[in-house]
Protein backbone atom coordinates (compact mmCIF):
# COMPACT_ATOMS: atom_id res chain seq x y z
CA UNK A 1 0.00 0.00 0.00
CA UNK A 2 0.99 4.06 -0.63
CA UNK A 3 1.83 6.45 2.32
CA UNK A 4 1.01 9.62 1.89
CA UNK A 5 -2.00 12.28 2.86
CA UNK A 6 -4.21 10.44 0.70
CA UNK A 7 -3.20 6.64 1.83
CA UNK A 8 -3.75 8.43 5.40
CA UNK A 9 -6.72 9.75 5.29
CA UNK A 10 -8.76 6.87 3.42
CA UNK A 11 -6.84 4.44 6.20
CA UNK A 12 -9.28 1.40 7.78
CA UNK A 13 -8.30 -0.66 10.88
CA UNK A 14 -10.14 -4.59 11.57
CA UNK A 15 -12.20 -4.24 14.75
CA UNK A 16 -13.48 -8.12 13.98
CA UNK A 17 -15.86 -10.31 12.24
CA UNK A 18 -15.60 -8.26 8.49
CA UNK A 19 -16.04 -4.68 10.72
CA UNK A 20 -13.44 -2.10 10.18
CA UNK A 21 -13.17 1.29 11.66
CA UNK A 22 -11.75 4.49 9.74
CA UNK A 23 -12.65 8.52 9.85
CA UNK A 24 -13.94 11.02 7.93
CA UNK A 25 -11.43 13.44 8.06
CA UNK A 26 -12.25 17.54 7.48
CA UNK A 27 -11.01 19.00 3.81
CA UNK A 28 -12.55 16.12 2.02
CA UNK A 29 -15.62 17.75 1.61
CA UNK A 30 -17.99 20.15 -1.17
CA UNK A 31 -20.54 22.52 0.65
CA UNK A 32 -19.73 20.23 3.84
CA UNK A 33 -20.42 16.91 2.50
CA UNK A 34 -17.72 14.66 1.90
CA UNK A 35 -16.71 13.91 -1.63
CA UNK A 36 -18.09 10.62 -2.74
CA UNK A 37 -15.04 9.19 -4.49
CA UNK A 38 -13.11 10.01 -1.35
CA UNK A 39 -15.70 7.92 0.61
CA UNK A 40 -16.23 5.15 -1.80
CA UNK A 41 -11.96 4.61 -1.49
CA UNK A 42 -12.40 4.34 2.42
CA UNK A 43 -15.01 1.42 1.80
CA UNK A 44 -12.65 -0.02 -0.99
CA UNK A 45 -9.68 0.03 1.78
CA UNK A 46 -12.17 -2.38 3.86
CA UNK A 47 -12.49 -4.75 0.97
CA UNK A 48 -9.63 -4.78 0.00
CA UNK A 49 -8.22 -6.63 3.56
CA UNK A 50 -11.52 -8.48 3.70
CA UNK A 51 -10.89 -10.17 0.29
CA UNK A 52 -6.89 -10.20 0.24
CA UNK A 53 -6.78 -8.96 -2.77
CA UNK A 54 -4.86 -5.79 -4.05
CA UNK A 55 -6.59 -4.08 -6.37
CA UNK A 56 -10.20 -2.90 -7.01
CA UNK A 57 -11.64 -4.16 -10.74
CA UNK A 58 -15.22 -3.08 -10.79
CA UNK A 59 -17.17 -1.37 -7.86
CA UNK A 60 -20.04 0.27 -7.73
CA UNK A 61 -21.62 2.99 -4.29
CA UNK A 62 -24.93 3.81 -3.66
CA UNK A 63 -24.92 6.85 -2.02
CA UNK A 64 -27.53 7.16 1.08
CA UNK A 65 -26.79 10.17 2.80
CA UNK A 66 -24.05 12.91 3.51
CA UNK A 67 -20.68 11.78 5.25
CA UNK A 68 -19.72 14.77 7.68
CA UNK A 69 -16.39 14.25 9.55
CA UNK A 70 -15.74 11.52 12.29
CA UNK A 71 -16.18 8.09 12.94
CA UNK A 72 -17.60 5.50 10.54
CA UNK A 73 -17.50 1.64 10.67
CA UNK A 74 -17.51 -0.26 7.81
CA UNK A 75 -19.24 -3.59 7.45
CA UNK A 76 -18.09 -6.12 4.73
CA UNK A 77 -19.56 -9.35 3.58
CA UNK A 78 -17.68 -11.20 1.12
CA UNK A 79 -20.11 -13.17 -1.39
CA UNK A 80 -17.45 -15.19 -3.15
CA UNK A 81 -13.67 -16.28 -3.72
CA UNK A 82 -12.82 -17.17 -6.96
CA UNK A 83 -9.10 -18.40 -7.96
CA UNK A 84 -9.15 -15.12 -10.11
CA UNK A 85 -11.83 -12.84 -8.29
CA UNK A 86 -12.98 -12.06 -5.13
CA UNK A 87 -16.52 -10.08 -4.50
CA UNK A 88 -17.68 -8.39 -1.86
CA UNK A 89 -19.92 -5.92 -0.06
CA UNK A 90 -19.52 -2.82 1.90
CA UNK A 91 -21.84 -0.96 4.29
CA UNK A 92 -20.04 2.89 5.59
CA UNK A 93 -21.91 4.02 8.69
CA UNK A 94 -22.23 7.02 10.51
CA UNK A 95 -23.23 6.47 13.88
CA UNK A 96 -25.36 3.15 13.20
CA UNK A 97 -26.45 5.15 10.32
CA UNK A 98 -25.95 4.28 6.76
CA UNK A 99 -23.98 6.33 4.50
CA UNK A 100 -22.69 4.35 1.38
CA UNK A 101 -23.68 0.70 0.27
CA UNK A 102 -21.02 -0.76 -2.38
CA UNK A 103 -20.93 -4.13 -3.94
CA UNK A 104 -17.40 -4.56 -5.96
CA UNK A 105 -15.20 -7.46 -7.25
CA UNK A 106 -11.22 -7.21 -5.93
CA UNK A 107 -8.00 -8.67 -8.26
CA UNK A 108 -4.85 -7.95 -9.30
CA UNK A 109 -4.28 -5.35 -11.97
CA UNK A 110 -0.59 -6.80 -12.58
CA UNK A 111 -1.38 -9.44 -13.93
CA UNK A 112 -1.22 -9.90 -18.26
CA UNK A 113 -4.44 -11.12 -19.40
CA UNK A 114 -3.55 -11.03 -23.01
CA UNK A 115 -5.80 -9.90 -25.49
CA UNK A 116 -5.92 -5.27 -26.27
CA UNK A 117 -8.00 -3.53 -28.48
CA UNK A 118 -8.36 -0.04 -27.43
CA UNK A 119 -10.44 2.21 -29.52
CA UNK A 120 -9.80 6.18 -28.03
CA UNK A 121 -7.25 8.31 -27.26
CA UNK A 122 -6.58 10.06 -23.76
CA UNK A 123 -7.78 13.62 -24.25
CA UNK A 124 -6.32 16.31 -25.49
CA UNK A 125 -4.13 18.67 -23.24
CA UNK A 126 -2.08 21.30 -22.47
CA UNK A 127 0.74 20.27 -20.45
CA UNK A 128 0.07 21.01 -16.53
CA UNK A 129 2.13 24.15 -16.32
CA UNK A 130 -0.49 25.31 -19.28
CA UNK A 131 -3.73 24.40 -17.62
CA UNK A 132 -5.65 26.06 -14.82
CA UNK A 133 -4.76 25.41 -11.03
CA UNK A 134 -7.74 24.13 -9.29
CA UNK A 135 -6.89 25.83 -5.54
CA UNK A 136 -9.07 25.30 -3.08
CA UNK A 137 -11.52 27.88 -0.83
CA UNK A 138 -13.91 27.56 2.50
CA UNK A 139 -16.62 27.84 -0.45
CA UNK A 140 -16.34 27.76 -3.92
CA UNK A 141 -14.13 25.77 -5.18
CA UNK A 142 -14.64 23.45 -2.71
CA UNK A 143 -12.36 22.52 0.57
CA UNK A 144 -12.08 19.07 -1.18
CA UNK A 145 -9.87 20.86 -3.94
CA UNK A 146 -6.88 21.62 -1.65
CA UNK A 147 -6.72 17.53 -0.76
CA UNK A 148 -5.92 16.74 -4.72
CA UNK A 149 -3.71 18.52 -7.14
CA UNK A 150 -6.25 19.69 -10.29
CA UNK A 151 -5.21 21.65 -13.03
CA UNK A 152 -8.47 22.09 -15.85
CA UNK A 153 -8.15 22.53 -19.64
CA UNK A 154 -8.39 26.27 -20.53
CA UNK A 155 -10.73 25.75 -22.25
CA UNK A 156 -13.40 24.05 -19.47
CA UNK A 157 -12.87 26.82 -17.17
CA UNK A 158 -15.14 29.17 -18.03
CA UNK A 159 -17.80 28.68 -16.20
CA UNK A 160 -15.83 30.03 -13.47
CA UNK A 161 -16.40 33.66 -14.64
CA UNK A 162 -19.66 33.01 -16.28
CA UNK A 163 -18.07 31.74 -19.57
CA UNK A 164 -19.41 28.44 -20.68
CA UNK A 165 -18.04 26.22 -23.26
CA UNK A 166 -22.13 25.32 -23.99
CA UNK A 167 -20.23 21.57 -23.95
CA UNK A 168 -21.23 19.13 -21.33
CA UNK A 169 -17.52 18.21 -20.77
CA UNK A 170 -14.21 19.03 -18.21
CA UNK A 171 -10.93 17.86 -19.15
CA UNK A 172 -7.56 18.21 -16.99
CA UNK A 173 -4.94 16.61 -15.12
CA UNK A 174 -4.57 14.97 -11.81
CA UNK A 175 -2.50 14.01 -9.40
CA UNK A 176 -2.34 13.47 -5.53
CA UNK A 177 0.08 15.93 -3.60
CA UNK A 178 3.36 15.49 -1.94
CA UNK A 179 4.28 12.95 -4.55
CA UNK A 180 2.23 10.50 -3.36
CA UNK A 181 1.76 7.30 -5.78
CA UNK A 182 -1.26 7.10 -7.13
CA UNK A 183 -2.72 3.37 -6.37
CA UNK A 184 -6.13 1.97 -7.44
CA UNK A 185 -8.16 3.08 -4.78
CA UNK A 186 -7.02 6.87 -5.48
CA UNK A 187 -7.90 6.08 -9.06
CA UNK A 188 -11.77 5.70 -7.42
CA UNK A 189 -11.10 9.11 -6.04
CA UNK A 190 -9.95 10.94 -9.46
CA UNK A 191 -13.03 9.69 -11.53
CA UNK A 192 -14.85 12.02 -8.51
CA UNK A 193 -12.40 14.89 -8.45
CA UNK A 194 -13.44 16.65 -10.97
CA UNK A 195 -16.10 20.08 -11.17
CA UNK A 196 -19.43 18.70 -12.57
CA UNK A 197 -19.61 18.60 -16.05
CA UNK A 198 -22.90 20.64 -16.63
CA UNK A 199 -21.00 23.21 -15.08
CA UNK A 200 -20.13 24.60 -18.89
CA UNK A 201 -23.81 24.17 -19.72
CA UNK A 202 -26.60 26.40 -18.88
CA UNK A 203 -27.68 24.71 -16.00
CA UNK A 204 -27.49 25.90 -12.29
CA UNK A 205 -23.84 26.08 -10.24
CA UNK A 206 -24.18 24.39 -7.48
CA UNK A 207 -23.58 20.93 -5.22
CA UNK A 208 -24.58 17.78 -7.78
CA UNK A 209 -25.05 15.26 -4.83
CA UNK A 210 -23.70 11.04 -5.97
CA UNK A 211 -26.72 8.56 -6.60
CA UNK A 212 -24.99 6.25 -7.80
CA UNK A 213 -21.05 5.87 -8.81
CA UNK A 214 -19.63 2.85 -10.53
CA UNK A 215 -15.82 2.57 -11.49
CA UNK A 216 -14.13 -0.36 -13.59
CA UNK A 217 -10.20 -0.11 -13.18
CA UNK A 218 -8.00 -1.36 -15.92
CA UNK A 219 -4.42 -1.53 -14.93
CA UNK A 220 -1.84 0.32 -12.23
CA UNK A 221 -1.14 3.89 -13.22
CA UNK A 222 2.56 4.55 -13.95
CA UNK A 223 3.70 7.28 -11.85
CA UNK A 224 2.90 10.79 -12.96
CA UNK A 225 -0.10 12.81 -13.72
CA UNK A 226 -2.91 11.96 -14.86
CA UNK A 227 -4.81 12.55 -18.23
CA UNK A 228 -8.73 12.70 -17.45
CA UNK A 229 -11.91 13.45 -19.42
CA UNK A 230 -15.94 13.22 -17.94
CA UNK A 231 -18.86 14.08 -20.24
CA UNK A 232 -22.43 14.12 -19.89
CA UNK A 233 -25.04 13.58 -22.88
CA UNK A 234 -28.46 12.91 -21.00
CA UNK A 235 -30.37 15.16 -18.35
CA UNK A 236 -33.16 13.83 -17.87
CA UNK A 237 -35.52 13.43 -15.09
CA UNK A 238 -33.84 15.54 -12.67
CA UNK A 239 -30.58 13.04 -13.33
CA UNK A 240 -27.61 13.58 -14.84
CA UNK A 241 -24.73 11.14 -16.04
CA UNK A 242 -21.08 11.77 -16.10
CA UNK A 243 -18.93 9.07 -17.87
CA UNK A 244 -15.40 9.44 -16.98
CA UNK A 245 -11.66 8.24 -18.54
CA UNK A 246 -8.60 8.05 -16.92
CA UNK A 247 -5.12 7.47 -18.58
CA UNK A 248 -1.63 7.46 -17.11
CA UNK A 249 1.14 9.45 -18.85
CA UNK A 250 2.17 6.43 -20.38
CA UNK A 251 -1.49 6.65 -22.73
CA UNK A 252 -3.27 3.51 -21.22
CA UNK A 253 -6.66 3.78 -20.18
CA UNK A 254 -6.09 2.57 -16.56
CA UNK A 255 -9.82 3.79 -15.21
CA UNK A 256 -13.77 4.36 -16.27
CA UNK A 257 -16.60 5.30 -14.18
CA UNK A 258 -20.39 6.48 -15.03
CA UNK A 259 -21.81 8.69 -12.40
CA UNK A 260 -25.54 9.25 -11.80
CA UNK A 261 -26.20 12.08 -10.25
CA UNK A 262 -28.78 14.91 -9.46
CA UNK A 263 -29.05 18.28 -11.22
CA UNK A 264 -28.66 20.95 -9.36
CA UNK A 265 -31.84 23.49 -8.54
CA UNK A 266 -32.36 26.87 -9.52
C-alpha cells in the first residue's frame, strides 16, 4: 500500500468479524459533505483486507446520505472467492447510520491477461504548467480541492467567470500531492475529483449530490499525472450522467466510471 496524505486519510483498521473502523477526516468535503469518491476509497480500503486482494476491478456505491467528519464503521460481507476474483460488499456508517452501500469485485491489476484492443485516445491537453490550477476555498471551489492537485483545460474553465463552453464536458490533469503514488483506490477518487460537467452548460452552479457511482479499473497507473476526461449527454428526469476516462502518462486507459447524479436546482 501508498503512504502519503491520501493513503492516510482513506486508512481502515479490523475491529473483527468483516467490521473495520476508519474517519472522515475535514477537507474532504464540497458545501460540507464529503466527496463521494473520497468515501467510496475508504469502503474499498475495507475490501480490499476483507478479500486479500490488491486491487479494485469493478465497484459500484450507492450513495444514502451525507458523510460529515468523524467516525464511521464499515461492514463487509464477502459473497465469493474465486481463484481469479474475489466479491464483496460494503456498508459505511455514521453512527449506526448508513452512509454508502457498495458491492465490488477485488484482483490484481498486474497481472497480463492477453488480449488489447483499445479504440480512443486520452484527451487532449495542455501540459500542466499550461492548464488552470484548481486551488481550493472555504466555499467555492470546494475545501475538497486543496486535498488533490487539479489543473483544468483552458478551455473548461469558463464557467468560473460566467463563460461556458455550452459543452457538457471538463478535461484536466490529476494528481495526488506530496508525490504521493497514485494506487487503485485513489484512481476511485480521481473519476470524482473533478467540477461537474454541466458546469459549462446552462444549467445551475451548485452541489450535484452522488446517486450512484460505478468505477471499472483497468491496470496500475505509472507514476505521474494523470490525463482525465468526464462528459455528460443525457439530463433527464432531474438526473444527470457523467462518464469518466482516466489514462496514465504512459497513454493507457487505466480507469472508467459512469456517475448518476442529481441536477442541481435553480
Amino acid at each position: 500500500m501508498t503512504t502519503g496524505p491520501f493513503a492516510a486519510a482513506t486508512a481502515v483498521a479490523p475491529t473483527g468479524a468483516g467490521t473495520f473502523s476508519a474517519e472522515i477526516l475535514p477537507g474532504w468535503d464540497i458545501a460540507g459533505n464529503a466527496n463521494g469518491g473520497y468515501l467510496l476509497s475508504i469502503a474499498a480500503r475495507a475490501l480490499l483486507d476483507a478479500t486479500g486482494r490488491p486491487d479494485p476491478v469493478t465497484i459500484t456505491g450507492h450513495y444514502l446520505a451525507p458523510g460529515k467528519p468523524g467516525a464511521v464503521e464499515i461492514a463487509t460481507d464477502v459473497v465469493k472467492e474465486g481463484k481469479r476474483f474475489a466479491t464483496g460488499r460494503a456498508s459505511l456508517m455514521a453512527n449506526g447510520r448508513p452512509l454508502l452501500t457498495v458491492l465490488g469485485t477485488f484482483g490484481d491489476l498486474d497481472e497480463d491477461h492477453g488480449a488489447l484492443l483499445v479504440d480512443g485516445y486520452p484527451p487532449d491537453l495542455p501540459p500542466v504548467d499550461e492548464c488552470v490550477h484548481v486551488a481550493a476555498t472555504d466555499t467555492f471551489p470546494p475545501p475538497f480541492m486543496g486535498k488533490v492537485e487539479l489543473h483544468l483545460h483552458p478551455d473548461d474553465v469558463g464557467f468560473a467567470e460566467g463563460e461556458r463552453s455550452g459543452i457538457a464536458r471538463v478535461r484536466g490533469w490529476f494528481q495526488l500531492l506530496q508525490g504521493e503514488s497514485t494506487d487503485t483506490v485513489a484512481l476511485l477518487c480521481a473519476l470524482d475529483a473533478f467540477p461537474p460537467t454541466i458546469f459549462n452548460t446552462n444549467l445551475p452552479v451548485a452541489w450535484t449530490p452522488t446517486v450512484e457511482l460505478t468505477c471499472h479499473l483497468r491496470t496500475r497507473p505509472v507514476p505521474g499525472p494523470l490525463r482525465c476526461q468526464f462528459t455528460t449527454r443525457f439530463v433527464t428526469g432531474g438526473f444527470l450522467e457523467e462518464d469518466g476516462e482516466v489514462w496514465d502518462v504512459d497513454g493507457r486507459l487505466v480507469a472508467q466510471s459512469r456517475q448518476l447524479a442529481l441536477v442541481p436546482r435553480a
